[in-house]
Protein backbone atom coordinates (compact mmCIF):
# COMPACT_ATOMS: atom_id res chain seq x y z
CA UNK A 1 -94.59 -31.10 39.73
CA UNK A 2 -90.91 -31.07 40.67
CA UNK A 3 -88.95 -28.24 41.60
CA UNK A 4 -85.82 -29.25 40.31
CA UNK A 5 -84.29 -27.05 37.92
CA UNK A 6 -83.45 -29.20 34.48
CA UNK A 7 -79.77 -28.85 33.46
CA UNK A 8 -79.03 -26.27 30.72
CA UNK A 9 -78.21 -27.73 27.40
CA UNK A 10 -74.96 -28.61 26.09
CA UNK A 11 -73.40 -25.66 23.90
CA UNK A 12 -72.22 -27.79 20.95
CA UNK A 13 -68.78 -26.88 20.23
CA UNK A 14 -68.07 -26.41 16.65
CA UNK A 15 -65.72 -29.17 16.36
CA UNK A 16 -68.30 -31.36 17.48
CA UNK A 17 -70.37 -30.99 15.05
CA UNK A 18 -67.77 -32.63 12.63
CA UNK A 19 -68.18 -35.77 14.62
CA UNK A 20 -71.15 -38.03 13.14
CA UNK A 21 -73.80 -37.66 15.49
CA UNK A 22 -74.25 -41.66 16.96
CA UNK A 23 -70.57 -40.97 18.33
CA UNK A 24 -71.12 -37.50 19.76
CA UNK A 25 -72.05 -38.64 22.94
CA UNK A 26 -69.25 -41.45 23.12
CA UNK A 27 -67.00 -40.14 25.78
CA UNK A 28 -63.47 -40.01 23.17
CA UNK A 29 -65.62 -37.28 21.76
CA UNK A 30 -64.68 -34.84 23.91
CA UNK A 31 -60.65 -36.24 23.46
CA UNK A 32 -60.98 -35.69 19.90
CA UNK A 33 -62.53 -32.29 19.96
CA UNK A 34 -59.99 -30.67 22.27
CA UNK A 35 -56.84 -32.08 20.10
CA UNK A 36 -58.54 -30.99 17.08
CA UNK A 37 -58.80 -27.71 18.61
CA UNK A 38 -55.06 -27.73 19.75
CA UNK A 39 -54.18 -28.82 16.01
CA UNK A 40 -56.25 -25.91 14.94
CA UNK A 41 -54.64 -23.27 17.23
CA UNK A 42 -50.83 -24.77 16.25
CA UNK A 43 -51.65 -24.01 12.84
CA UNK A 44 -52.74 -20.89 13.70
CA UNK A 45 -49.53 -19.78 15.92
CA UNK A 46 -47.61 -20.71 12.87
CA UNK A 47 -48.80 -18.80 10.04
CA UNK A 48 -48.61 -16.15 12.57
CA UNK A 49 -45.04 -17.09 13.25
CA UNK A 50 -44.16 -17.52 9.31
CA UNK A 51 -46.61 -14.01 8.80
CA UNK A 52 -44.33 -12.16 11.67
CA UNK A 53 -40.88 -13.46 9.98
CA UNK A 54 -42.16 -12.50 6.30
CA UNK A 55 -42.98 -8.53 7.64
CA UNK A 56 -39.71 -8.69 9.05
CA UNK A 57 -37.70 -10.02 6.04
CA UNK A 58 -39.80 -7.70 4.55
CA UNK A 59 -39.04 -4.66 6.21
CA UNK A 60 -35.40 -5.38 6.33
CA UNK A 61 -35.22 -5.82 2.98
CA UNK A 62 -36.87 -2.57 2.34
CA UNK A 63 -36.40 -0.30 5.29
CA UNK A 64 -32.09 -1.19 5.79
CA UNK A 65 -29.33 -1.40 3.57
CA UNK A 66 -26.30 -3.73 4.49
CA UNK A 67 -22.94 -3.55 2.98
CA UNK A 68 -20.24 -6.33 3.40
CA UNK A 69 -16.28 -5.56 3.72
CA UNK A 70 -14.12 -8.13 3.20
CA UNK A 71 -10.47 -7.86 4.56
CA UNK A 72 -9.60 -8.45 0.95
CA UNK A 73 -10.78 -5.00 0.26
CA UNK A 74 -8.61 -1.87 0.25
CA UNK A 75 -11.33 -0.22 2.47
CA UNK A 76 -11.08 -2.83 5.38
CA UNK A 77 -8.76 -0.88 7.49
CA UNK A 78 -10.47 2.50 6.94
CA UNK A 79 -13.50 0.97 8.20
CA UNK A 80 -12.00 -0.31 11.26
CA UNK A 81 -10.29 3.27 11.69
CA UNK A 82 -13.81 4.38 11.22
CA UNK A 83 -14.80 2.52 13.70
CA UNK A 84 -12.27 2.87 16.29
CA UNK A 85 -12.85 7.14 15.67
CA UNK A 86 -17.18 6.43 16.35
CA UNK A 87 -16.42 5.15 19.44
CA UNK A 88 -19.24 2.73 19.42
CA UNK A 89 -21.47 2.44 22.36
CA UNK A 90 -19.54 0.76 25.51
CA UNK A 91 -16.79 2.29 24.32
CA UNK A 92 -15.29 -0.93 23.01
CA UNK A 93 -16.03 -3.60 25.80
CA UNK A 94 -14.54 -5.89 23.55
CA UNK A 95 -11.35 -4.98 21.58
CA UNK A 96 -8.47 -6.30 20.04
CA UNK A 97 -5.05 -4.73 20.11
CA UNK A 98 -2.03 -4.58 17.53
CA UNK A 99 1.08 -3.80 19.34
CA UNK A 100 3.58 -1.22 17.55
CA UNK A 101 6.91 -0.46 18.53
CA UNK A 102 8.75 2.60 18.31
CA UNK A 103 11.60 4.40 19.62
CA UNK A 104 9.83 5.75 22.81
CA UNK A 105 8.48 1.71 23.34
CA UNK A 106 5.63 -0.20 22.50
CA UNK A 107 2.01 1.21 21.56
CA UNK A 108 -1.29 -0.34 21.41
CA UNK A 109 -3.68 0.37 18.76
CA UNK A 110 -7.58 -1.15 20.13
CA UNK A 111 -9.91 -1.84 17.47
CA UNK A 112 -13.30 -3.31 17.68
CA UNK A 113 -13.06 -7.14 18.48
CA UNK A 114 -15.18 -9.57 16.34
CA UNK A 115 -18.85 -9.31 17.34
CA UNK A 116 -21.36 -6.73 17.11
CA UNK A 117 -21.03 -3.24 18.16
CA UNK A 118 -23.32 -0.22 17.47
CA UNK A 119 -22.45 2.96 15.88
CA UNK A 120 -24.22 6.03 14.70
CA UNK A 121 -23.50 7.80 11.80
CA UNK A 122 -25.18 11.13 9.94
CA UNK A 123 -28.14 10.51 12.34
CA UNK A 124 -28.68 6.78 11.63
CA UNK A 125 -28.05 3.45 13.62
CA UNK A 126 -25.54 1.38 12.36
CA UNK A 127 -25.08 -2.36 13.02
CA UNK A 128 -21.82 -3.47 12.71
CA UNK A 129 -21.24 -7.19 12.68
CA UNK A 130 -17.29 -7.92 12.43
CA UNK A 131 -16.62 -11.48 11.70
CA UNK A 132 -13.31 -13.78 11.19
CA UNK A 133 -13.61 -16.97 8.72
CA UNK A 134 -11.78 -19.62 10.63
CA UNK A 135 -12.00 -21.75 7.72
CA UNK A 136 -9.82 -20.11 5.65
CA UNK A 137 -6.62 -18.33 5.48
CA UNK A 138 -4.47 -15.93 3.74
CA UNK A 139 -1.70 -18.13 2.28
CA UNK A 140 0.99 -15.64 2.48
CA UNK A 141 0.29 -14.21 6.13
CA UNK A 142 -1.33 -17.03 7.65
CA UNK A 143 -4.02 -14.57 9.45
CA UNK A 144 -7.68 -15.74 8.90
CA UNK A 145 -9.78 -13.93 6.53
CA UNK A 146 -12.17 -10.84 8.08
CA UNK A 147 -15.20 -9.50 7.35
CA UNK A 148 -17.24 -6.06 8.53
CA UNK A 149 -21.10 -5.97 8.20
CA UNK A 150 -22.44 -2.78 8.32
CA UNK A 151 -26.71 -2.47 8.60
CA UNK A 152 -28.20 0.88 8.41
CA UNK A 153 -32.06 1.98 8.51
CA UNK A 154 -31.43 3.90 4.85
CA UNK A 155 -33.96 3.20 1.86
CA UNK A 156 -31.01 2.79 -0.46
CA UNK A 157 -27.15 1.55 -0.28
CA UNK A 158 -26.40 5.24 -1.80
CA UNK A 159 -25.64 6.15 2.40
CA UNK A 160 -22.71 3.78 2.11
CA UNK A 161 -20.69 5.85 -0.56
CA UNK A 162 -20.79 8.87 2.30
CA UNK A 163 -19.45 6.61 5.10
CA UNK A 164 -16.64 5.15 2.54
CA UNK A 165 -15.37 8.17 1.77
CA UNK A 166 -15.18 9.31 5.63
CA UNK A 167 -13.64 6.52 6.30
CA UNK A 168 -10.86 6.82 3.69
CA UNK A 169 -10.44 10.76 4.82
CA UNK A 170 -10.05 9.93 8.48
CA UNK A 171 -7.50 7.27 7.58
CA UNK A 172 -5.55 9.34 5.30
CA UNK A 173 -5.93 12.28 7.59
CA UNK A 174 -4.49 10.47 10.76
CA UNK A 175 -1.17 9.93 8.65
CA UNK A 176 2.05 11.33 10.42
CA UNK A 177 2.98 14.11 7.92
CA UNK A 178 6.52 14.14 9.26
CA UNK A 179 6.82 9.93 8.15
CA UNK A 180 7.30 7.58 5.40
CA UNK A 181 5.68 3.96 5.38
CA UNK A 182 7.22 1.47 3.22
CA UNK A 183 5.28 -0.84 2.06
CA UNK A 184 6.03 -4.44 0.48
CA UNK A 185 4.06 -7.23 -1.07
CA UNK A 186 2.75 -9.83 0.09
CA UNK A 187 1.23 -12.23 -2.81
CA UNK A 188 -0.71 -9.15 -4.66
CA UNK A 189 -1.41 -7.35 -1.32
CA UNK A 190 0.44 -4.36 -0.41
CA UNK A 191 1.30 -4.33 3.26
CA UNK A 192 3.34 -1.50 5.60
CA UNK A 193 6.81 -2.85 6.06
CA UNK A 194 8.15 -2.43 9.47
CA UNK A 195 7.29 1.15 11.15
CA UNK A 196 6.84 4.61 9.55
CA UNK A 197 10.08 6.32 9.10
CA UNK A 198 10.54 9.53 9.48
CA UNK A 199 11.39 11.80 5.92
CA UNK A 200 14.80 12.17 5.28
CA UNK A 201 15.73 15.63 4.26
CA UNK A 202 16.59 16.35 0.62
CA UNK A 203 19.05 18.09 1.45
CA UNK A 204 20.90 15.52 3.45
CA UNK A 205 21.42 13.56 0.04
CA UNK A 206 23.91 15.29 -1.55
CA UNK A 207 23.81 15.23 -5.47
CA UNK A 208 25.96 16.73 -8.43
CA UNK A 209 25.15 20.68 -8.02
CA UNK A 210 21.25 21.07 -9.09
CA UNK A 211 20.61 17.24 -9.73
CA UNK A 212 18.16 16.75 -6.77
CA UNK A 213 16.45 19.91 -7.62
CA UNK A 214 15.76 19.07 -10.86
CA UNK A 215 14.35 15.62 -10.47
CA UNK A 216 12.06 17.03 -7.66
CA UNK A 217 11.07 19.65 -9.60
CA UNK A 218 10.41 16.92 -12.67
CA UNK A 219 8.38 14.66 -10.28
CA UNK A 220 6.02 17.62 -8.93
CA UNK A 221 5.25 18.96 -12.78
CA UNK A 222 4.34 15.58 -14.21
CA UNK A 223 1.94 15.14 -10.26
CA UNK A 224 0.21 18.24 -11.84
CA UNK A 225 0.03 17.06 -15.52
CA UNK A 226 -2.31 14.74 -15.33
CA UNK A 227 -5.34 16.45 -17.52
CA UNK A 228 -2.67 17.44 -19.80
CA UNK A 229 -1.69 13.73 -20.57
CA UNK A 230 -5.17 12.99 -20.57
CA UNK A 231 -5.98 15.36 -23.47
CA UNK A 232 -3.02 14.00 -25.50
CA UNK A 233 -4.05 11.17 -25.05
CA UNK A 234 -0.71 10.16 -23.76
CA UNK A 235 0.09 7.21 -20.52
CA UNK A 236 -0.18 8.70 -17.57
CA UNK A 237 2.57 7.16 -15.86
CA UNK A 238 6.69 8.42 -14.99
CA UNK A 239 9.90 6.05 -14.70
CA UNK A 240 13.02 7.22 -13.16
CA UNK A 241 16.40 5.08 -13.56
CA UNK A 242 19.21 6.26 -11.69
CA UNK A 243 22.45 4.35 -12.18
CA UNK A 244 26.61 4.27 -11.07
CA UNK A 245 28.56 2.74 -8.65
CA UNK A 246 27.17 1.28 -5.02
CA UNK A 247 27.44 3.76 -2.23
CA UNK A 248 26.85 6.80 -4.36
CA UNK A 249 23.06 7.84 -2.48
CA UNK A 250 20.68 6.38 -5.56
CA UNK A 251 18.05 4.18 -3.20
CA UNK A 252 18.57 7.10 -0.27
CA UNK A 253 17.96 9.96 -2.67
CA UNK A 254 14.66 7.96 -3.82
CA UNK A 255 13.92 7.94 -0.17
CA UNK A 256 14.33 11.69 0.57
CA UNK A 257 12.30 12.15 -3.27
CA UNK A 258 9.42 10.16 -1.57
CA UNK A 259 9.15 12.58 1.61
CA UNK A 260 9.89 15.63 -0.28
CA UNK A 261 6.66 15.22 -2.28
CA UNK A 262 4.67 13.67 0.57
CA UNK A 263 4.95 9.84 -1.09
CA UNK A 264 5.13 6.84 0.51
CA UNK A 265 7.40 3.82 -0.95
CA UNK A 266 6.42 0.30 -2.13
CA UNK A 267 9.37 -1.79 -2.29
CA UNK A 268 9.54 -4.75 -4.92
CA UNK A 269 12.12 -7.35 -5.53
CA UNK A 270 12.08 -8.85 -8.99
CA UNK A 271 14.31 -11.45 -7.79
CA UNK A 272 11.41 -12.84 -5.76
CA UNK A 273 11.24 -16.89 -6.19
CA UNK A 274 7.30 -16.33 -6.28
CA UNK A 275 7.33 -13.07 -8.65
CA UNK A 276 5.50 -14.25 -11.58
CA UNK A 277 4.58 -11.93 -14.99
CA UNK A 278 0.99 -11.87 -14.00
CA UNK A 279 1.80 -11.21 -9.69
CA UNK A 280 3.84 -8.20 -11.04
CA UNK A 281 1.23 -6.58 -13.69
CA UNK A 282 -1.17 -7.02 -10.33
CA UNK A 283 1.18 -5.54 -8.20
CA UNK A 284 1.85 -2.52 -9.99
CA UNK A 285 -1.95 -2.12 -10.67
CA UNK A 286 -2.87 -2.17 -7.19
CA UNK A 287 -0.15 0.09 -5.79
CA UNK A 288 -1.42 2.14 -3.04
CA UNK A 289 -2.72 5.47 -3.83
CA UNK A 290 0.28 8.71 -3.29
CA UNK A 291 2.87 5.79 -3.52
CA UNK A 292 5.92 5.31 -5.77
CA UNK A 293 7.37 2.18 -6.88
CA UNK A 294 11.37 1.60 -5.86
CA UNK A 295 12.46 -1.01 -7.95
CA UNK A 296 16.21 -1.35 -6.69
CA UNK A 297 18.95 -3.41 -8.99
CA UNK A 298 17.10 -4.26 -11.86
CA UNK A 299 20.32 -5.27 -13.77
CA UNK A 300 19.71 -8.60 -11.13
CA UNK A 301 16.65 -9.66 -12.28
CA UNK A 302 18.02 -11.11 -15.53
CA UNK A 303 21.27 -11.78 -15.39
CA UNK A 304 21.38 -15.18 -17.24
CA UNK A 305 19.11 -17.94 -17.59
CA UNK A 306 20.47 -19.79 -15.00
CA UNK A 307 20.82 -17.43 -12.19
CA UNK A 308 17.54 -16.55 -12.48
CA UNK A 309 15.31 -17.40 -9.30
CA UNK A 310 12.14 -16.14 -10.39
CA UNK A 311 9.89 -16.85 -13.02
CA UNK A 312 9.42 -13.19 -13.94
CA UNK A 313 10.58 -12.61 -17.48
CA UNK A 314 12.00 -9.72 -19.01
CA UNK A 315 8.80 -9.93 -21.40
CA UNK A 316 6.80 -10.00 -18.39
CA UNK A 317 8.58 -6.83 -17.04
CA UNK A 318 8.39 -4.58 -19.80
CA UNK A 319 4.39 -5.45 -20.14
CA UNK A 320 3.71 -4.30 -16.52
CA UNK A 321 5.45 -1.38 -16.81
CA UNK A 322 4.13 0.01 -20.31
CA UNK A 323 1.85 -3.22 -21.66
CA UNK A 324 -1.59 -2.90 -23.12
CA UNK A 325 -2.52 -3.48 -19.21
CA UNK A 326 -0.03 -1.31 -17.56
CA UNK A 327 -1.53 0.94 -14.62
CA UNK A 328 -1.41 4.77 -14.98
CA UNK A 329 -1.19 7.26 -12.46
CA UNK A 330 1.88 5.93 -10.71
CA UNK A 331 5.88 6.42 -10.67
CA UNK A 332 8.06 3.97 -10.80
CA UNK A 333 12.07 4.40 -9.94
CA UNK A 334 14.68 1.75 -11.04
CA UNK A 335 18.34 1.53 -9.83
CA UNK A 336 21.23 -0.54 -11.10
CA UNK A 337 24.75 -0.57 -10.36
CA UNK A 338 25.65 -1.81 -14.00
CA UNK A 339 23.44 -0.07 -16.70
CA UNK A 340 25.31 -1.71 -19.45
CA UNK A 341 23.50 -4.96 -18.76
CA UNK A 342 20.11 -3.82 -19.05
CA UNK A 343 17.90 -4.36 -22.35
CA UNK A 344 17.85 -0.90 -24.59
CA UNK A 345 13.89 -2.17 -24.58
CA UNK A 346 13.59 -1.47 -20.56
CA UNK A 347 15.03 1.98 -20.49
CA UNK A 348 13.38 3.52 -23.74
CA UNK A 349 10.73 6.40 -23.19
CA UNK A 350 7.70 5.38 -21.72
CA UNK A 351 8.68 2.74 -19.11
CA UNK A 352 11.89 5.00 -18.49
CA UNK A 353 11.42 8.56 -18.91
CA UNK A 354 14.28 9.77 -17.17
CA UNK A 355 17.72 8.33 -16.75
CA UNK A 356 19.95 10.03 -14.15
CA UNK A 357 24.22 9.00 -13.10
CA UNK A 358 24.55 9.11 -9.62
CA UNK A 359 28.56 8.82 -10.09
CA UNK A 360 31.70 8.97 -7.20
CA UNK A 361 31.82 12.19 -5.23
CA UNK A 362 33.35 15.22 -6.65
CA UNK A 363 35.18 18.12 -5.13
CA UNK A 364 31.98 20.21 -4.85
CA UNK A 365 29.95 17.58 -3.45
CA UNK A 366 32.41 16.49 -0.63
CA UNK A 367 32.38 20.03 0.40
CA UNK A 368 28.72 20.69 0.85
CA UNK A 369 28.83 17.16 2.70
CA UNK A 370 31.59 18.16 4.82
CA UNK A 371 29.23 21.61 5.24
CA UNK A 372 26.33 19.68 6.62
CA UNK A 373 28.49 17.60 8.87
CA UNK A 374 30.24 20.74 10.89
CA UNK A 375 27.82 23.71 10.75
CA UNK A 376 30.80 26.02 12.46
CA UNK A 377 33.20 25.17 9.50
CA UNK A 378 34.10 28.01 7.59
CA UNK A 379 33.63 27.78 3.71
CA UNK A 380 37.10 27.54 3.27
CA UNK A 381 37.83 24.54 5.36
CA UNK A 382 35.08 22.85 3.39
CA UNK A 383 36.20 24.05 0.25
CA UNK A 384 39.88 22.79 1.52
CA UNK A 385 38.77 18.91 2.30
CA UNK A 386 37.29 19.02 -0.82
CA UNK A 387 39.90 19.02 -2.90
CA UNK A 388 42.00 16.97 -0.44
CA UNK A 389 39.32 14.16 -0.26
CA UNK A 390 39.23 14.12 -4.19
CA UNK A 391 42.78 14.94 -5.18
CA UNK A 392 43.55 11.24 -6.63
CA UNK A 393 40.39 9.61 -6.64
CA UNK A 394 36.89 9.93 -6.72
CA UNK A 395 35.55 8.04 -3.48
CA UNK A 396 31.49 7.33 -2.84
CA UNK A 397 28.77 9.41 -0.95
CA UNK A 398 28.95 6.53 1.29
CA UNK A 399 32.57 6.59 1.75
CA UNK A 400 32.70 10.43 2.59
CA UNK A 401 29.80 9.88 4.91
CA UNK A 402 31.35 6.90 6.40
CA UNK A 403 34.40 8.74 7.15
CA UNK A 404 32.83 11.83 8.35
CA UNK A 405 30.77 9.93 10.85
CA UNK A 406 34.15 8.73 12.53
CA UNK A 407 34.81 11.98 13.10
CA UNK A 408 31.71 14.03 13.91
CA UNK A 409 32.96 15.69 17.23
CA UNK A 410 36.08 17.03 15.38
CA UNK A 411 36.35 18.93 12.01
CA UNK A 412 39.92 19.67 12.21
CA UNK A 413 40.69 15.74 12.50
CA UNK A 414 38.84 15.61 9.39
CA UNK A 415 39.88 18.36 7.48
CA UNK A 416 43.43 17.11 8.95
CA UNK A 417 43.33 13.55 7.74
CA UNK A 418 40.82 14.15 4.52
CA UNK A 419 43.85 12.54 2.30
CA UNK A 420 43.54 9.33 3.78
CA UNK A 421 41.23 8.49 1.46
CA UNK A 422 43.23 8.57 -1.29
CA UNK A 423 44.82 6.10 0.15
CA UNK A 424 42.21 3.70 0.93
CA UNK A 425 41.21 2.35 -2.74
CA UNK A 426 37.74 0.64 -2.53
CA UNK A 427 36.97 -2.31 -4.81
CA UNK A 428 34.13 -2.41 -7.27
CA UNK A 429 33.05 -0.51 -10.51
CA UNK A 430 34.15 2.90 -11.25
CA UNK A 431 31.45 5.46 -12.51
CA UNK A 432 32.46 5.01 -16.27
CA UNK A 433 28.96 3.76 -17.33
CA UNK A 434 31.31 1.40 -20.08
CA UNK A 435 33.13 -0.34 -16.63
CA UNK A 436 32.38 -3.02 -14.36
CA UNK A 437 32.57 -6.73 -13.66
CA UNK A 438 31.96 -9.07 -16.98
CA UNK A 439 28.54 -10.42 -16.88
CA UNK A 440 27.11 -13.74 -14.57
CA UNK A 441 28.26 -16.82 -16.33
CA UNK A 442 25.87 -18.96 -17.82
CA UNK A 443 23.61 -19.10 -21.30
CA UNK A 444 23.49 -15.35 -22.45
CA UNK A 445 20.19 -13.94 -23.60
CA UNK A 446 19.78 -13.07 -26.94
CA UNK A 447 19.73 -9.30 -26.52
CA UNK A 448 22.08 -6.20 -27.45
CA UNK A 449 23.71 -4.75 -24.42
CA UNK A 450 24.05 -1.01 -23.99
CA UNK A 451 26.58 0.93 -25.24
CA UNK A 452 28.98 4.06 -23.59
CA UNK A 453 27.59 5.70 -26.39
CA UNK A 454 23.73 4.46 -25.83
CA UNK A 455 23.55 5.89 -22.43
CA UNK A 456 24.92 9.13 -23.54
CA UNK A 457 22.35 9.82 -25.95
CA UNK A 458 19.51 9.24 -23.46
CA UNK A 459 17.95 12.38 -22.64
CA UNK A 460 16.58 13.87 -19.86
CA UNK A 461 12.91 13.93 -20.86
CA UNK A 462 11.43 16.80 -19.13
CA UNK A 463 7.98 17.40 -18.11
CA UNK A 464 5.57 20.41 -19.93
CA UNK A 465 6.53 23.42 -18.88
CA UNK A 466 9.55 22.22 -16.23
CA UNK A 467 11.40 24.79 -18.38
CA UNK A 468 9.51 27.80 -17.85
CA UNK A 469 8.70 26.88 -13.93
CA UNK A 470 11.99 26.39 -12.60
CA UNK A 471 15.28 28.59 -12.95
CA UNK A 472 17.67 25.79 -13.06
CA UNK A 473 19.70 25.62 -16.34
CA UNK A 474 21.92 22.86 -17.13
């Protein structure tokens, strides 16, 4: 009997037995086993792959909310002032700058660069992906289109809302108080025009006695009206015209109007070559919130048919400011040098409200400038250049001004030489509303032209209540 041990028995693998059993002891066997079994385990790793990647699609489609800001959006630059306040994590390894010049030099405002940063916000994680489309541009700035990605662990996209809202608060909040931004448009896109300029005093605009007043006063009382227009079911909306002669303050008192009530200005020319009907209904729809419109020399827009540059029509005007599609909640102020040659359809009540003449400078008027000019001037000599500055004609604001300025260090050589302007006869309309240069040549437009008498009878349409608020009197 042999002591040799007998080999144990094969273990059959289970992919063996798949084989037909004459062939199971053929050496390729054993080949075609193992790749089986590697086909088996591939198939395996992938539904575990596709398993992992549907849980995860999964839970970000449940367990996050993502919102998408395009630079198209009003919000875009309160989210990246958002963003620039959360100091993401890093503190901004990678930024990009927009350089600003002011009087004291340059400054340089960082801002996330594209890519993604990290933020956290009322106790949550936030993604933030900020990406540039290379592909395309904005036409009328040539900058590529932006985008901001924000993804939050939230179960709903009601956390966004919140964040918005901060964002718009921190953006408004950051705004110099003591400055103006103009604004201008750029296709339909309002844009800041230049740097922030700092409010000009009301009171350096010098008006006929208790004119400024009472257009500020209008302006507040119709900011405060709006439930009242709302139950009377009446346009929420204001339009101021002021016309006269060039150089008598109109565009600077609209200036000084805008900073006395905290506004900023959005400057439109209708004589734009690209300002179409529909690119001005937009315009004035999307006008930035605690803006006013300045529409300055209206009277050019239409002067004939063939001086016309633009393709806005008159039809086209009068829609966007009191159409069926007209926005409410804004003001818009008009000037014009020649208010004879504007349609009686433009300045009727409810696209203008409120016509003002800002004429030549009276007696009164060059006093209170010559006042603000020498602080150590006694009343008298102010009264005195006065009537010396206006004893044969009426000159401009800007005149006065202009002449003043020559003289700042020296009120005596003012006072001294005030009737030197009587001598000095500017050209251009007087401040007769009936005066002024005949009309452009070319194919007149089939429309009656104002009157002397006309602009007399507008009136000076009041807000609610102005009367019993204020203690001017006419």
């Amino acid at each position: 009997m042999s002591d040799v041990a007998a080999p144990p028995p094969k273990t059959p693998s289970p992919l063996t037995d798949l084989i037909p059993e004459p062939l199971r002891d053929h050496p390729a066997a054993a080949v075609v086993a193992g790749g089986a079994g590697l086909a088996a385990l591939s198939l395996g790793l992938s539904a575990f792959r596709s398993t992992g990647r549907l849980a995860v699609s999964t839970l970000r489609r449940r367990a996050t909310a993502t919102l998408e800001v395009t630079s198209r959006d009003a919000a875009y630059p309160w989210v990246l002032h958002w963003l620039k306040r959360t100091n993401p994590i890093g503190s901004f390894r990678h930024a990009s700058v927009t350089t600003l010049h002011g009087d004291d030099g340059p400054t340089f405002d960082l801002v996330p660069a594209p890519g993604l940063h990290v933020v956290r916000h009322a106790g949550r994680w936030v993604l933030v992906e900020r990406a540039r489309e290379y592909g395309t541009v904005n036409t009328s700035s040539g900058t590529p289109w932006e985008k901001v990605v924000l993804t939050a662990f939230a179960g709903s996209s009601d956390f966004f809302p919140s964040l918005l809202n901060e964002a718009r608060r921190d953006a408004e909040g950051s705004r110099d108080a003591t400055t103006t931004t103009l604004y201008t448009c750029w296709g339909t896109e309002w844009r800041p025009f230049g740097q922030a300029r700092a409010k000009r005093p009301i009171e350096s605009v010098v008006l006929k006695e208790g004119q400024a007043e009472r257009l500020v006063q209008d302006v507040a009382e119709w900011s405060k009206s709006k439930k009242w227009y709302a139950e009377r079911g009446v346009p929420y909306r204001r339009g101021y015209l002021l016309h006269g002669p060039p150089g008598g303050g109109k565009t600077s008192f609209f200036l000084a109007l805008a900073g006395a009530l905290d506004l900023d200005v959005c400057l439109l020319s209708l004589s734009d070559e690209g300002l179409t009907d529909d690119r001005l209904a937009l315009a004035l729809a999307n006008a930035p919130r605690n803006c006013c419109v300045l529409l300055e020399d209206v009277d050019a827009a239409f002067a004939s048919e063939e001086t016309s540059r633009g393709h806005l029509t008159l039809s086209g005007l009068l829609n966007a400011l009191d159409g069926a599609a007209a926005a409410e909640g804004r003001v818009v102020l008009m000037t014009t040098n020649y208010v004879e040659r504007l349609d009686a359809a433009l300045i009727r009540p409810g696209r203008v409200d409120v016509v003002e003449l800002v004429g030549d400078a009276d007696a009164d008027q060059a006093s209170r400038l010559f006042q603000r000019f020498y602080e150590d001037a006694s009343d008298e000599d102010a009264a005195a250049f006065g009537v010396n500055a206006t004893a044969s004609r009426a000159p401009s604001m800007a005149e006065l001004q202009g002449f003043l300025i020559a003289r700042k260090g020296d009120h005596h050589a003012a006072l001294a030489e005030a009737s030197s302007l009587i001598r000095d006869p500017r050209p251009g309309p007087s401040s007769r509303v009936d005066a002024g240069p005949p009309a452009s040549p070319g194919k007149k437009r089939g429309r009656r032209r104002l009157t002397a008498l006309d602009v007399d009878r507008m009136p000076f349409n009041p807000q609610p209540g102005w009367e019993e608020s204020s203690n001017l009197r006419e």
